[in-house]
N, C-alpha and C. Protein backbone atom coordinates (compact mmCIF):
# COMPACT_ATOMS: atom_id res chain seq x y z
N UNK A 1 16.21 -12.47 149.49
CA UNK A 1 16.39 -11.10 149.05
C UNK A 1 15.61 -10.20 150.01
N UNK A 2 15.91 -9.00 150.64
CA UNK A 2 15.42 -8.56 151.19
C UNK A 2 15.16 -6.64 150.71
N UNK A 3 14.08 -6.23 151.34
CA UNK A 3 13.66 -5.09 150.57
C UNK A 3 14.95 -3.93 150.10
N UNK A 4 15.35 -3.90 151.38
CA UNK A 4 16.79 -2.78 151.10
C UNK A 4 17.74 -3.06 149.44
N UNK A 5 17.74 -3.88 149.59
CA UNK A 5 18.49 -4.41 148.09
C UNK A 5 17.92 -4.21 146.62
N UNK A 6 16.42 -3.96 146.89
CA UNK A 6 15.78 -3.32 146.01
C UNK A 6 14.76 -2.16 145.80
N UNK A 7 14.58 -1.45 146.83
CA UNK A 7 13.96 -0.47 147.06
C UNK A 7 14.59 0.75 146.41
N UNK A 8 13.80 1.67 146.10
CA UNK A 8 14.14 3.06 145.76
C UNK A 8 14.22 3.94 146.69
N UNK A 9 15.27 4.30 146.92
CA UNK A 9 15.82 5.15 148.70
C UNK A 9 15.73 7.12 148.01
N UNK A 10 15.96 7.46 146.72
CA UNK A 10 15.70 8.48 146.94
C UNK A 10 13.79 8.73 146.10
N UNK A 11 13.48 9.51 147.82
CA UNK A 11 11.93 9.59 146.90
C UNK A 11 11.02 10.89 147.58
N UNK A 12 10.49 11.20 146.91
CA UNK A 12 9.82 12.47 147.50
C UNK A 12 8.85 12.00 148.52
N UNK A 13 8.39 12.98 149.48
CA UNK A 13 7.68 12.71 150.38
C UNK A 13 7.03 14.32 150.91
N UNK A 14 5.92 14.35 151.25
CA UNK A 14 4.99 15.87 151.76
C UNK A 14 4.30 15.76 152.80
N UNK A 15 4.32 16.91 153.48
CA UNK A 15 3.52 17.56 154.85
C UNK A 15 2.10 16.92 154.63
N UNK A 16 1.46 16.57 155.99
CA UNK A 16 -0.43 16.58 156.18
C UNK A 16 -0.61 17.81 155.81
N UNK A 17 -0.07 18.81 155.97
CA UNK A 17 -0.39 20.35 155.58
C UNK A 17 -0.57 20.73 153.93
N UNK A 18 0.45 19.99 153.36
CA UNK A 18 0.74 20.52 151.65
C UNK A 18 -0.38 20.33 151.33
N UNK A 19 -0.63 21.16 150.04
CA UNK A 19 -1.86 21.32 149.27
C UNK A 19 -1.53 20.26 148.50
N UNK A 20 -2.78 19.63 147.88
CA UNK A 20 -2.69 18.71 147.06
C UNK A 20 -2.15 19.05 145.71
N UNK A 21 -2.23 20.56 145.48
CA UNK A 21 -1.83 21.46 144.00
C UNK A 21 -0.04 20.98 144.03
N UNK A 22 0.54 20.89 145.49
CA UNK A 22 1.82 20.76 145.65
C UNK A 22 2.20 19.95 145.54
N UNK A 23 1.49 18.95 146.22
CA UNK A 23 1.47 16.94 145.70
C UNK A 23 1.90 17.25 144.20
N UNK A 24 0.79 17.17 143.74
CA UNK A 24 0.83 16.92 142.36
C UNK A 24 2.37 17.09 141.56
N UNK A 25 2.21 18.43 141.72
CA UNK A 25 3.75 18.55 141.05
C UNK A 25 4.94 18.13 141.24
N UNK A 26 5.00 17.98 143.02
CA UNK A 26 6.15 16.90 142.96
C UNK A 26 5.79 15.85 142.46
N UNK A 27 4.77 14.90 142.68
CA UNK A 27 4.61 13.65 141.46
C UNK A 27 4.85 14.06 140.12
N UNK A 28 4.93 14.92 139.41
CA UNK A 28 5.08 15.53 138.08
C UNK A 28 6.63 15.45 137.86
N UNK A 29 6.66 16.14 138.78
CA UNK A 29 8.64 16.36 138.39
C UNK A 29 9.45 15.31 138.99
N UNK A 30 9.01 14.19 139.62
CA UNK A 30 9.57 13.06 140.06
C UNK A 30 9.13 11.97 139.46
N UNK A 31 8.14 12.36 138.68
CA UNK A 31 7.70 11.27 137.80
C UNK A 31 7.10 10.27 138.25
N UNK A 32 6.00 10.14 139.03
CA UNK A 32 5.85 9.32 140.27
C UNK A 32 4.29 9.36 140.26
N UNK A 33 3.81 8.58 141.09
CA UNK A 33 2.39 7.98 141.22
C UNK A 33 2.26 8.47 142.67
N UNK A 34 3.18 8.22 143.68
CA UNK A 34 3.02 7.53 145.06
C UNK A 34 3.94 8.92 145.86
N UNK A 35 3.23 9.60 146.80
CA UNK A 35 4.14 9.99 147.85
C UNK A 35 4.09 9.46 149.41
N UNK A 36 4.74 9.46 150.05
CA UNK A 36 4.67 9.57 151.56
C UNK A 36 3.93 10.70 152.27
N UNK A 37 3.49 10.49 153.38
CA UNK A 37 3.41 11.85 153.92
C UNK A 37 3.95 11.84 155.26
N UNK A 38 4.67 12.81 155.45
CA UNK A 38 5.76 12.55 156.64
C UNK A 38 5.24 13.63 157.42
N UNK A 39 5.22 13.59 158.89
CA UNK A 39 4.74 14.50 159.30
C UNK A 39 6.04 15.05 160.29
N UNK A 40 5.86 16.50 161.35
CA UNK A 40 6.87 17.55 161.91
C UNK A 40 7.93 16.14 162.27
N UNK A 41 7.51 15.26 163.14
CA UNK A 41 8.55 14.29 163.95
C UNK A 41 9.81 13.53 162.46
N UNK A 42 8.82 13.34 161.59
CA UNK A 42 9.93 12.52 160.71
C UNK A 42 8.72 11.34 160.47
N UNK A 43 8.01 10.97 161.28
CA UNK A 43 7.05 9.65 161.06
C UNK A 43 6.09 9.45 160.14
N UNK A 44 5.97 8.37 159.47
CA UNK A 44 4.93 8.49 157.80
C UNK A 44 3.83 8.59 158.61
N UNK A 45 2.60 9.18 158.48
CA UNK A 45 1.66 9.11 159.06
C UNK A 45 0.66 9.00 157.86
N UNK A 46 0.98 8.57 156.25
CA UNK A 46 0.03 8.66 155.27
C UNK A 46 0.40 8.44 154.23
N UNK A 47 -0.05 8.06 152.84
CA UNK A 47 0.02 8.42 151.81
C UNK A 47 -0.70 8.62 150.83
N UNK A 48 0.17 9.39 149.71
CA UNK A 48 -1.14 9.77 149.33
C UNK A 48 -0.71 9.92 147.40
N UNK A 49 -1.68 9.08 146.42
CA UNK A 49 -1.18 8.78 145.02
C UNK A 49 -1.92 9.98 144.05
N UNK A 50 -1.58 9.29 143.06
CA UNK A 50 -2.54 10.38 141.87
C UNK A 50 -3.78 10.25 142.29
N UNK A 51 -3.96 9.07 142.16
CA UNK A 51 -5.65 8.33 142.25
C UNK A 51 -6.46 9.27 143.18
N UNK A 52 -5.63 9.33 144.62
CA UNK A 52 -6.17 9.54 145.44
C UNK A 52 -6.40 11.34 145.07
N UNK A 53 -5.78 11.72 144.45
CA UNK A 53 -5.70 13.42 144.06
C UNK A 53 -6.91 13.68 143.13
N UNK A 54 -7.09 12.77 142.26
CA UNK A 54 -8.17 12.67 141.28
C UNK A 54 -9.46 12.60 141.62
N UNK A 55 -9.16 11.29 142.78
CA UNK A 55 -11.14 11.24 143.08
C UNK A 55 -11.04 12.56 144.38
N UNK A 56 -10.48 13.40 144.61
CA UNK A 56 -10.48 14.49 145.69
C UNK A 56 -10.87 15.68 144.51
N UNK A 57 -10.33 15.87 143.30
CA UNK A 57 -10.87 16.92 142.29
C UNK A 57 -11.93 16.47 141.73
N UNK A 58 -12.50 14.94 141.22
CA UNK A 58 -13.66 14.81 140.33
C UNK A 58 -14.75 14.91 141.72
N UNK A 59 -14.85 15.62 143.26
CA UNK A 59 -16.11 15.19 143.73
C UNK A 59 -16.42 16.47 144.48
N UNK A 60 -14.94 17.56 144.74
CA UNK A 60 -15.24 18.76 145.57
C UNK A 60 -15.17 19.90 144.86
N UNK A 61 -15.81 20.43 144.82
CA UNK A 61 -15.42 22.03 143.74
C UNK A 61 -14.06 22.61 144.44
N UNK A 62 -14.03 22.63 145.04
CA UNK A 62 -12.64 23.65 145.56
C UNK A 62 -11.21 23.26 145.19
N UNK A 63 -10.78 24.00 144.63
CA UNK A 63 -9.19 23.57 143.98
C UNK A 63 -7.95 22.76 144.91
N UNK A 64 -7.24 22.58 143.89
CA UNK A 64 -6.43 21.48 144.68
C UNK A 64 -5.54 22.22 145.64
N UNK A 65 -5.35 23.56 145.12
CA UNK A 65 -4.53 24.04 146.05
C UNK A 65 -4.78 24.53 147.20
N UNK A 66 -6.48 24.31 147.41
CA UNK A 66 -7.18 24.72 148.58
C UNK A 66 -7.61 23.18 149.35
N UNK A 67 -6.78 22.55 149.39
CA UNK A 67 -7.44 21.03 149.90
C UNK A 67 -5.71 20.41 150.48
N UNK A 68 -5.86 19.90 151.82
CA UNK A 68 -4.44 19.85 152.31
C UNK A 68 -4.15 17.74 151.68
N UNK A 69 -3.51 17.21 152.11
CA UNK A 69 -2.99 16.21 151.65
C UNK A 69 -3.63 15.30 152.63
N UNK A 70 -3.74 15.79 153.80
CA UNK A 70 -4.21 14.92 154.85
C UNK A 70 -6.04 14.59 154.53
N UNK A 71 -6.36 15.78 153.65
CA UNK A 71 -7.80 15.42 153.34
C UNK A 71 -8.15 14.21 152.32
N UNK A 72 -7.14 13.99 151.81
CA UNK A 72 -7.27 12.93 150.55
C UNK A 72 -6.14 11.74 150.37
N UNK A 73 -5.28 11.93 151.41
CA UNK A 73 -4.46 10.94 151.93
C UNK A 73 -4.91 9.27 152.39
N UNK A 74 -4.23 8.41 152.12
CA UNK A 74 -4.27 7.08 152.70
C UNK A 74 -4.02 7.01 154.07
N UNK A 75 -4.95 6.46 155.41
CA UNK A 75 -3.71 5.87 156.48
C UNK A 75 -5.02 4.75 157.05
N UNK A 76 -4.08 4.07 158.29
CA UNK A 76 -3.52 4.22 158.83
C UNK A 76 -1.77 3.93 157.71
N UNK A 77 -1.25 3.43 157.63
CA UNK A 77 -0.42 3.50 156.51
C UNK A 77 0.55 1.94 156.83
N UNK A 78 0.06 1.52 155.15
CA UNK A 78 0.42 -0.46 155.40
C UNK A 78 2.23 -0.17 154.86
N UNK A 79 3.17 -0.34 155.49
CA UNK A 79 4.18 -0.17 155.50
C UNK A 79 5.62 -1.51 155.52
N UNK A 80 6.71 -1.82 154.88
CA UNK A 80 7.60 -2.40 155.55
C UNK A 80 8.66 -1.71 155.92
N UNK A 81 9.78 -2.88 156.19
CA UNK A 81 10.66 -2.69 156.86
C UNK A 81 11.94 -3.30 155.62
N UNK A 82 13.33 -2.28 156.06
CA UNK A 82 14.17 -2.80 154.89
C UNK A 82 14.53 -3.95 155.09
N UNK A 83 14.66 -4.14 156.16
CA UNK A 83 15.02 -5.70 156.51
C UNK A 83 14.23 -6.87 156.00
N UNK A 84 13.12 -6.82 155.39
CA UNK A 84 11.90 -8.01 155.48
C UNK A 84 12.23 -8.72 153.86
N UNK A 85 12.48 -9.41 154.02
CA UNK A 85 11.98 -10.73 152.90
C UNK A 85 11.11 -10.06 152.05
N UNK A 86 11.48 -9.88 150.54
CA UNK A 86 10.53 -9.23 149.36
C UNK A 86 9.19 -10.18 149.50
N UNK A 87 9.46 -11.21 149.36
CA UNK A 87 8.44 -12.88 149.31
C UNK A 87 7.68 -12.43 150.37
N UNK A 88 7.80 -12.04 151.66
CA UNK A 88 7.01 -11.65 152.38
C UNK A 88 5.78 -10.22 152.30
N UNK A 89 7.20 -9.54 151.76
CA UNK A 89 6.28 -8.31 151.04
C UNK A 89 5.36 -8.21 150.11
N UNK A 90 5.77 -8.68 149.21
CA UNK A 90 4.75 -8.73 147.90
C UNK A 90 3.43 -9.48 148.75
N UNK A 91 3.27 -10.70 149.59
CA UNK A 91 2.38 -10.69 150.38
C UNK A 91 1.56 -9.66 150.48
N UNK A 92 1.99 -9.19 151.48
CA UNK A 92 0.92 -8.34 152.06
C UNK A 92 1.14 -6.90 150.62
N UNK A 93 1.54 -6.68 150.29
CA UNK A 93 0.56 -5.98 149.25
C UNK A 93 -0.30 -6.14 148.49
N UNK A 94 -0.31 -7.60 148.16
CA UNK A 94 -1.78 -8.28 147.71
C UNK A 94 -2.61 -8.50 148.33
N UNK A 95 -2.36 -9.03 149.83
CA UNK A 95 -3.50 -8.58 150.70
C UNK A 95 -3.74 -7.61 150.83
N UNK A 96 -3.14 -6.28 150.73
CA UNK A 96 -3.47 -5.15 150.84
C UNK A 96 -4.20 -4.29 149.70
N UNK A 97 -4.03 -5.03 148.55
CA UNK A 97 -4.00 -4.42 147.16
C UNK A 97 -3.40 -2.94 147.37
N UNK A 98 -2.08 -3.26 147.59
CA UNK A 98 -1.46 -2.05 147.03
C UNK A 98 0.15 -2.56 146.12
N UNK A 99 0.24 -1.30 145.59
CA UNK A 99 1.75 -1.42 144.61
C UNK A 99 2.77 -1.09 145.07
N UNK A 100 2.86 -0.29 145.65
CA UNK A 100 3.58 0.68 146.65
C UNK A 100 3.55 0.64 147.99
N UNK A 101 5.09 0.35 148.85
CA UNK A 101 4.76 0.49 150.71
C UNK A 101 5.99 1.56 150.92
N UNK A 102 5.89 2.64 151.67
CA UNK A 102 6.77 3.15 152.23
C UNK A 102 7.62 1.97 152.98
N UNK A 103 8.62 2.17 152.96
CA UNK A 103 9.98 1.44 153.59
C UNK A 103 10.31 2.14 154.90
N UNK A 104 10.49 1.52 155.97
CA UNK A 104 10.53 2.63 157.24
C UNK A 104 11.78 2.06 158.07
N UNK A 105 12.41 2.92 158.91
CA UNK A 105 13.20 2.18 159.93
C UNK A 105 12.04 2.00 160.97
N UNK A 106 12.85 1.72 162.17
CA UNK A 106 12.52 0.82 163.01
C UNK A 106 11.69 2.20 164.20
N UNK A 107 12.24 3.33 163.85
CA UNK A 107 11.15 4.39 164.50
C UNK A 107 10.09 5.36 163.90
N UNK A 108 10.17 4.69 162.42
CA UNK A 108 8.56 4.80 161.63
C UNK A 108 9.09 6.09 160.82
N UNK A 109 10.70 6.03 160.44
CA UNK A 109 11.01 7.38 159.44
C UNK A 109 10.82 6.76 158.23
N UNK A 110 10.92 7.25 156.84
CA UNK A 110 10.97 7.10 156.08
C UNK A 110 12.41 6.62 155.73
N UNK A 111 12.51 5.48 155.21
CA UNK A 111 14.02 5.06 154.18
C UNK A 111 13.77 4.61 152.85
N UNK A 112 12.33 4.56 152.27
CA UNK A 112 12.53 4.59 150.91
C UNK A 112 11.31 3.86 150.47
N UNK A 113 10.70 3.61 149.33
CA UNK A 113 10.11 3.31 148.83
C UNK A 113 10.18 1.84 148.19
N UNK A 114 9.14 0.68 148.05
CA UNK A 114 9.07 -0.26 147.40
C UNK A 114 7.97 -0.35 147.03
N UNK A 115 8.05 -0.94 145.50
CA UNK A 115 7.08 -0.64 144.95
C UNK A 115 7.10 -2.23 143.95
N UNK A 116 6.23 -2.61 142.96
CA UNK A 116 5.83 -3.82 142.44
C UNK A 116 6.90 -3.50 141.11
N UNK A 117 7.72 -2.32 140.86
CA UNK A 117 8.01 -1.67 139.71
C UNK A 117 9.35 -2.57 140.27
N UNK A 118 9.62 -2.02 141.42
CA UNK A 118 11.41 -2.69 141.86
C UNK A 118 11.51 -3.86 141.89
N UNK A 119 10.19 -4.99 142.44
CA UNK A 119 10.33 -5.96 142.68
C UNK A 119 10.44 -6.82 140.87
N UNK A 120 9.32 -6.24 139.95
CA UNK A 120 9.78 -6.65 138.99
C UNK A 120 11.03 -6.57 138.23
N UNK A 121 11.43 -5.20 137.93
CA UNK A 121 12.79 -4.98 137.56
C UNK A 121 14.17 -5.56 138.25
N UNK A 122 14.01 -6.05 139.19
CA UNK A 122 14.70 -6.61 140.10
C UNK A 122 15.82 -7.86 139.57
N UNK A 123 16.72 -7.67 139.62
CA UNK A 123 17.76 -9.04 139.41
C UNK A 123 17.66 -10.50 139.83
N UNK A 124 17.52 -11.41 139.26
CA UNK A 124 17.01 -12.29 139.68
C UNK A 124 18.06 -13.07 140.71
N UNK A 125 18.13 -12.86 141.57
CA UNK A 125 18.89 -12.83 142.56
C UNK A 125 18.64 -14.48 143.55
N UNK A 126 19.09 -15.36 144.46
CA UNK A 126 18.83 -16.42 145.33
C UNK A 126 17.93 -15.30 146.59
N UNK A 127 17.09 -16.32 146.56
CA UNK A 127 16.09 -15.66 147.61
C UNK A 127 14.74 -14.72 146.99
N UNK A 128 15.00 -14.31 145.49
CA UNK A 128 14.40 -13.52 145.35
C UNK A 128 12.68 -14.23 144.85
N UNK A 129 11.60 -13.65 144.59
CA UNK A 129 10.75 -13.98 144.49
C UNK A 129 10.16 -14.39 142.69
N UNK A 130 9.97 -15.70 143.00
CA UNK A 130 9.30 -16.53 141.71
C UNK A 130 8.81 -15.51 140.89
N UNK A 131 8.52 -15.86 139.58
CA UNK A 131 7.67 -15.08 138.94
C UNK A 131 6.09 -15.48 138.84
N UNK A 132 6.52 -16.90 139.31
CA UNK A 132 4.98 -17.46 139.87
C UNK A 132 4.04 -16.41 141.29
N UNK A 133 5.21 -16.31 142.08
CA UNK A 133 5.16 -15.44 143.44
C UNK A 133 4.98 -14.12 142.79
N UNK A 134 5.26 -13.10 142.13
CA UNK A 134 4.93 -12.03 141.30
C UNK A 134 3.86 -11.87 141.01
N UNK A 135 3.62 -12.90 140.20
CA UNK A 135 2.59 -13.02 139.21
C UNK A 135 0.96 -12.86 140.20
N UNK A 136 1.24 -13.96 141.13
CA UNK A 136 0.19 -14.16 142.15
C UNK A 136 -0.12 -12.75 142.98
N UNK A 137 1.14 -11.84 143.57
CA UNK A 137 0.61 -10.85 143.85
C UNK A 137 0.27 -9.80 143.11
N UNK A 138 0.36 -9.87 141.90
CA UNK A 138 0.08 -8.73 140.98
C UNK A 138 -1.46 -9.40 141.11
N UNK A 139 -2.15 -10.39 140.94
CA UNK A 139 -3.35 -10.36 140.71
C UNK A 139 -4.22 -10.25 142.00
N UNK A 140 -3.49 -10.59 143.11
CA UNK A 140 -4.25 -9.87 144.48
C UNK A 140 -4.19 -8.75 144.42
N UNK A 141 -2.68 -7.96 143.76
CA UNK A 141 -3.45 -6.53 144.23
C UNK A 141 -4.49 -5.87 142.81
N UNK A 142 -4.80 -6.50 142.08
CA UNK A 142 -5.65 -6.48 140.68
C UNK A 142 -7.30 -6.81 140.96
N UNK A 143 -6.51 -7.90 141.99
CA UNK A 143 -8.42 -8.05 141.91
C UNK A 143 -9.69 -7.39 142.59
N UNK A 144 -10.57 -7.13 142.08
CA UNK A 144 -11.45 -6.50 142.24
C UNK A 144 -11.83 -6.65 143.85
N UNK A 145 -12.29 -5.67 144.21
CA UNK A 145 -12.81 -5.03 145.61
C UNK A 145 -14.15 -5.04 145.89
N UNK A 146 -14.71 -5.57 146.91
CA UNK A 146 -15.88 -5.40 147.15
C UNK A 146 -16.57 -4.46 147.38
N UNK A 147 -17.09 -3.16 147.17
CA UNK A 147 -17.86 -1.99 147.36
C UNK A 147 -18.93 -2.65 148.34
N UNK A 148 -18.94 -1.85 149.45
CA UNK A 148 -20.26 -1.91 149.63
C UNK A 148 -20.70 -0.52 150.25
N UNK A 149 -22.05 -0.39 149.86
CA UNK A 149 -22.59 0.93 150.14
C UNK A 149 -23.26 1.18 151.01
């Protein structure tokens, strides 16, 4: 099974420039956790979730709409390809501990989103990934992180 077959192709995505006040609401009205951030060329250069919007308001006084996306954004940015083997993917999002990878072509545009939501909901299809294989990356990307200070 490969990502294209289960990925979510329509998905919002925002400027290094947008205010985070702007984030937000497209996550609001798209119903969504996770954006891209695409920059002038078309290329993801980031992303950026609720989470990441939250610990940017619980630590700076200055409003969200005064704080750009690129300040509270993810990068360099852990990404696949539609072409790749889910089994491979879910991989590296547990190594990565993440839920979510932007989906990219082959010159780093955006084609869509995959996320742990598609891979579960997903049809159980030949090729597709165990629920043993699921299961295992849900708890890499679950398990706890080493802080160090």
């Amino acid at each position: 099974m490969t990502v294209k077959e289960i990925m979510t192709k329509d998905v919002g995505a925002c400027a290094p420039a947008a205010d985070l006040s702007a984030a937000a609401k497209l996550m609001s009205e798209r119903d969504c956790g996770f954006l891209p951030v695409v920059d002038t060329h078309g290329q993801v250069v980031g992303v950026v979730t609720d989470r990441d919007i939250c610990k940017v308001a619980a630590t700076t006084p200055r409003s969200l709409a005064h704080i750009a996306v690129n300040e509270a954004m993810s990068h360099p940015v852990i990404a696949c390809f539609a072409d790749e083997n889910v089994k491979a993917v879910i991989a590296t999002m547990g190594k990565h501990q993440v839920r979510r990878l932007p989906v990219l072509d082959k010159n780093g545009h955006l084609q869509g989103v995959l996320s742990m939501d598609d891979v579960v909901l997903a049809p159980h299809r030949r090729g597709a990934p165990t629920s043993d294989e699921v299961v295992s990356a849900i708890k890499a990307i679950c398990a706890r992180r080493v802080v160090t200070a």
